[in-house]
C-alpha atoms as a PDB file:
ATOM      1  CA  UNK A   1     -93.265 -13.966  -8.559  1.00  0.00           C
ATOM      2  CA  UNK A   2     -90.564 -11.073  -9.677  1.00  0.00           C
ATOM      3  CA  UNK A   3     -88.151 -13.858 -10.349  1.00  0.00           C
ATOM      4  CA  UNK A   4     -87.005 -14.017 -14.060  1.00  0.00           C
ATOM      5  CA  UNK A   5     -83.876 -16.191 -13.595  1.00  0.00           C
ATOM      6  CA  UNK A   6     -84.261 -19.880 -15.038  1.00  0.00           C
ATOM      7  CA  UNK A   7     -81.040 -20.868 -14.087  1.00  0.00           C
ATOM      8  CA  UNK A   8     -81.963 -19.372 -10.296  1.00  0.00           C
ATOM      9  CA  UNK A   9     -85.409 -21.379 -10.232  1.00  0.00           C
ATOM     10  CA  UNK A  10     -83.803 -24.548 -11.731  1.00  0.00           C
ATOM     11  CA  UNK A  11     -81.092 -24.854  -8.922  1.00  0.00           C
ATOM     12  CA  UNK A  12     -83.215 -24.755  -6.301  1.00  0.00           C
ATOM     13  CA  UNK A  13     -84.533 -27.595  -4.380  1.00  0.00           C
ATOM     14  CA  UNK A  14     -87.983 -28.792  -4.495  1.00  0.00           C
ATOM     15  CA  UNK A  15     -89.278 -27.787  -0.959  1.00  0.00           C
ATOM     16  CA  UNK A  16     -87.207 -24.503  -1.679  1.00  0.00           C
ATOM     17  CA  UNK A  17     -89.519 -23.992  -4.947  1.00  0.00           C
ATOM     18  CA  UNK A  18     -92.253 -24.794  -2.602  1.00  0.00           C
ATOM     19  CA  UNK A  19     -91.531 -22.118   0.202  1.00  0.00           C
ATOM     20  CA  UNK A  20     -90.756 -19.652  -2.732  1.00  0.00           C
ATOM     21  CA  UNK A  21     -94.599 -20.475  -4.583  1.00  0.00           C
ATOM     22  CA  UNK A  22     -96.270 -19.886  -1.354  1.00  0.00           C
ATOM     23  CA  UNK A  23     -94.669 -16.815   0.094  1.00  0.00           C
ATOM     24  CA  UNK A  24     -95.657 -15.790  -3.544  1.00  0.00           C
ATOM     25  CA  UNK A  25     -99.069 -16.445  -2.938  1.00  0.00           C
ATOM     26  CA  UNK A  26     -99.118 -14.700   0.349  1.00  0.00           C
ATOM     27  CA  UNK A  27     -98.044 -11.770  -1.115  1.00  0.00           C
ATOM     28  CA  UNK A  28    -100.713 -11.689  -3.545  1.00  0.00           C
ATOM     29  CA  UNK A  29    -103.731 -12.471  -0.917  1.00  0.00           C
ATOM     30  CA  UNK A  30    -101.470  -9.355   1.069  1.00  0.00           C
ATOM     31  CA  UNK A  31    -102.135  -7.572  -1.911  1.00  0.00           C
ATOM     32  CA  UNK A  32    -106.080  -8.240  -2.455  1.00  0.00           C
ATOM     33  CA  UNK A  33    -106.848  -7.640   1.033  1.00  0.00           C
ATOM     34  CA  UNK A  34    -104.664  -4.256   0.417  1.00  0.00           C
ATOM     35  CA  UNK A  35    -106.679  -3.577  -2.774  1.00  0.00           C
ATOM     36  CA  UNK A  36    -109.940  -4.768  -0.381  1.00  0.00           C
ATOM     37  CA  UNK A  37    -109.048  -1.885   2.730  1.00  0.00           C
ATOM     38  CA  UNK A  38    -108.436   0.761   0.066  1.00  0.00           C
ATOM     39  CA  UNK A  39    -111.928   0.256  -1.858  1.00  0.00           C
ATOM     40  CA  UNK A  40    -113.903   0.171   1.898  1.00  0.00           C
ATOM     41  CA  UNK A  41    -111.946   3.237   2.855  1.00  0.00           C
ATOM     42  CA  UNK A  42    -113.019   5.188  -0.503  1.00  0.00           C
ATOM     43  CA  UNK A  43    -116.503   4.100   0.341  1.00  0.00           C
ATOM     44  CA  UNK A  44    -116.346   5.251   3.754  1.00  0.00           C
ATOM     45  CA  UNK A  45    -115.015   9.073   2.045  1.00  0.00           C
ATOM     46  CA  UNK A  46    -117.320   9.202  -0.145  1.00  0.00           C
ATOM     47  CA  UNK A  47    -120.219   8.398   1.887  1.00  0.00           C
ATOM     48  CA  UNK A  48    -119.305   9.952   5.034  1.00  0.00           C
ATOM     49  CA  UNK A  49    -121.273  13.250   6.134  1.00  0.00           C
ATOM     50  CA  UNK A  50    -118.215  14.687   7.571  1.00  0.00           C
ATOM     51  CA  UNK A  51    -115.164  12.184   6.738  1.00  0.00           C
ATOM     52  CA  UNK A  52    -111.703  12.148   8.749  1.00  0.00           C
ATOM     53  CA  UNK A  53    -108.769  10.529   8.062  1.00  0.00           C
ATOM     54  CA  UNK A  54    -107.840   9.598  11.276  1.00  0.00           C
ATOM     55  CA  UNK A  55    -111.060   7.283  11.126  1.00  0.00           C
ATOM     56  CA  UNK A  56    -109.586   5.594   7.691  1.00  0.00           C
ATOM     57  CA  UNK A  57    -106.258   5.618   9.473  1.00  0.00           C
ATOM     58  CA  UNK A  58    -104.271   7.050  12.753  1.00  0.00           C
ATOM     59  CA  UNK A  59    -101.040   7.261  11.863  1.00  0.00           C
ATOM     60  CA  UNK A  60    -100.014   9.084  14.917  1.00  0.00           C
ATOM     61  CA  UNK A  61    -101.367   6.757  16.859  1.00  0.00           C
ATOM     62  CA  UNK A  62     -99.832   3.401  14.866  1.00  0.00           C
ATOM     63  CA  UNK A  63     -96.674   5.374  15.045  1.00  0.00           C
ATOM     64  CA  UNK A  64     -97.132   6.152  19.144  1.00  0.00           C
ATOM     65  CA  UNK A  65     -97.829   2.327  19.748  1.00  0.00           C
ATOM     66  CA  UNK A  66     -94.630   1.394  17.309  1.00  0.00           C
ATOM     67  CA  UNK A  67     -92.554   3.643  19.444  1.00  0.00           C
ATOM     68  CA  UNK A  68     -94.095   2.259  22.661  1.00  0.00           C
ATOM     69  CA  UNK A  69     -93.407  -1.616  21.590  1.00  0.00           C
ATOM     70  CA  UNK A  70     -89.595  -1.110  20.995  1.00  0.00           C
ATOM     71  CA  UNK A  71     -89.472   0.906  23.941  1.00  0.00           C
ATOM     72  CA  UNK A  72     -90.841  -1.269  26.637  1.00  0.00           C
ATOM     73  CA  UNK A  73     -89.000  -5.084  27.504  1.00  0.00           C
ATOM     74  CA  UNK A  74     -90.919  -7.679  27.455  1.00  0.00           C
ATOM     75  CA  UNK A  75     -90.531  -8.854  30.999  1.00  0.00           C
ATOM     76  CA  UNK A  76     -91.346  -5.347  32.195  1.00  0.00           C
ATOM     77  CA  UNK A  77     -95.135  -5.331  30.623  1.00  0.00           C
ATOM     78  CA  UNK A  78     -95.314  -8.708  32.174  1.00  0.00           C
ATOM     79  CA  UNK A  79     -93.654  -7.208  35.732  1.00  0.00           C
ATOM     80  CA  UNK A  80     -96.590  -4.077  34.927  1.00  0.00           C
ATOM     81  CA  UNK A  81     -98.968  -6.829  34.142  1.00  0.00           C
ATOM     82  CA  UNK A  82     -98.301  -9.344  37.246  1.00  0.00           C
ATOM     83  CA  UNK A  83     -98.383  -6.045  39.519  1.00  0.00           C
ATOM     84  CA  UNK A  84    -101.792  -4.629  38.487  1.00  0.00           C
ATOM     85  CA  UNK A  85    -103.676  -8.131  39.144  1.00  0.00           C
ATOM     86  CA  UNK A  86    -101.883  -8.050  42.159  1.00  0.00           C
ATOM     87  CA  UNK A  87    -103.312  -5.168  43.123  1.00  0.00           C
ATOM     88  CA  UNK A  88    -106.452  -5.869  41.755  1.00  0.00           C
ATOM     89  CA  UNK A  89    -106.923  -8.745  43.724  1.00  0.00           C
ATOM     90  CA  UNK A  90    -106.482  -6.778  47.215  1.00  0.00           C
ATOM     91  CA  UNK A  91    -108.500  -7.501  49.600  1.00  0.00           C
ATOM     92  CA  UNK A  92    -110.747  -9.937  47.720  1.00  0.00           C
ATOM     93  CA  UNK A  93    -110.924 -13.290  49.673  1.00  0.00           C
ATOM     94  CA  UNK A  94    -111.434 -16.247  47.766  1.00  0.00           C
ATOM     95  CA  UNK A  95    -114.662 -18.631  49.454  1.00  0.00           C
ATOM     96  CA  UNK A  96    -114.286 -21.981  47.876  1.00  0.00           C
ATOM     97  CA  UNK A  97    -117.511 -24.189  47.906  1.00  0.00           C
ATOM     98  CA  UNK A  98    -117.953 -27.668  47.625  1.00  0.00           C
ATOM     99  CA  UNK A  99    -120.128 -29.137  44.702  1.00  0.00           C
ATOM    100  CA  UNK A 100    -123.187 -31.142  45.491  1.00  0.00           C
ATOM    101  CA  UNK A 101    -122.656 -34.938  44.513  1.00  0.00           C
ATOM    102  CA  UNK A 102    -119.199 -35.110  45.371  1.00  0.00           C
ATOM    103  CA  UNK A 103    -117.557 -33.929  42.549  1.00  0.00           C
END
């Protein structure tokens, strides 16, 4: 929990306490799934016949798509997005047909 103060824990309020004892406990499952990444990527360099670390872990890449993300606005990947089905949908005429029974 990394909190030693008594006075500190004791003058907060109960759903405070709460919110404190679960981001506690989400730090620790953060921390066994760490712990669980690490162990499969050991395996993986061990056992590999020719083992690369970009297959563990592209860090050119995670640091490309970081830079890409604070780079681009929102709207404009939505502006991108709404213009590619756009022209995706060119030419293609929609042929709407009636279900049997009614429906």
């Amino acid at each position: 929990m990394k909190v030693y103060d008594p006075d500190l824990i004791l003058s907060w309020e109960p759903k405070e306490y709460e919110s404190f004892i679960k981001g506690a406990m989400h730090a620790r499952i953060d921390e066994q799934e760490m712990i669980a990444k690490q162990a499969m990527a050991f395996r993986y360099s061990m056992h590999a016949k020719r083992a690369r670390e970009t297959a563990i872990f592209n860090a050119k890449k995670a640091r490309w798509l970081l830079e890409k993300g604070f780079k681009q606005d929102v709207q404009v990947v939505e502006k991108e997005r709404v213009r590619r089905m756009t022209n995706a949908l060119k030419g293609v005429k929609l042929v709407f047909i009636p279900l049997k029974g009614g429906r």
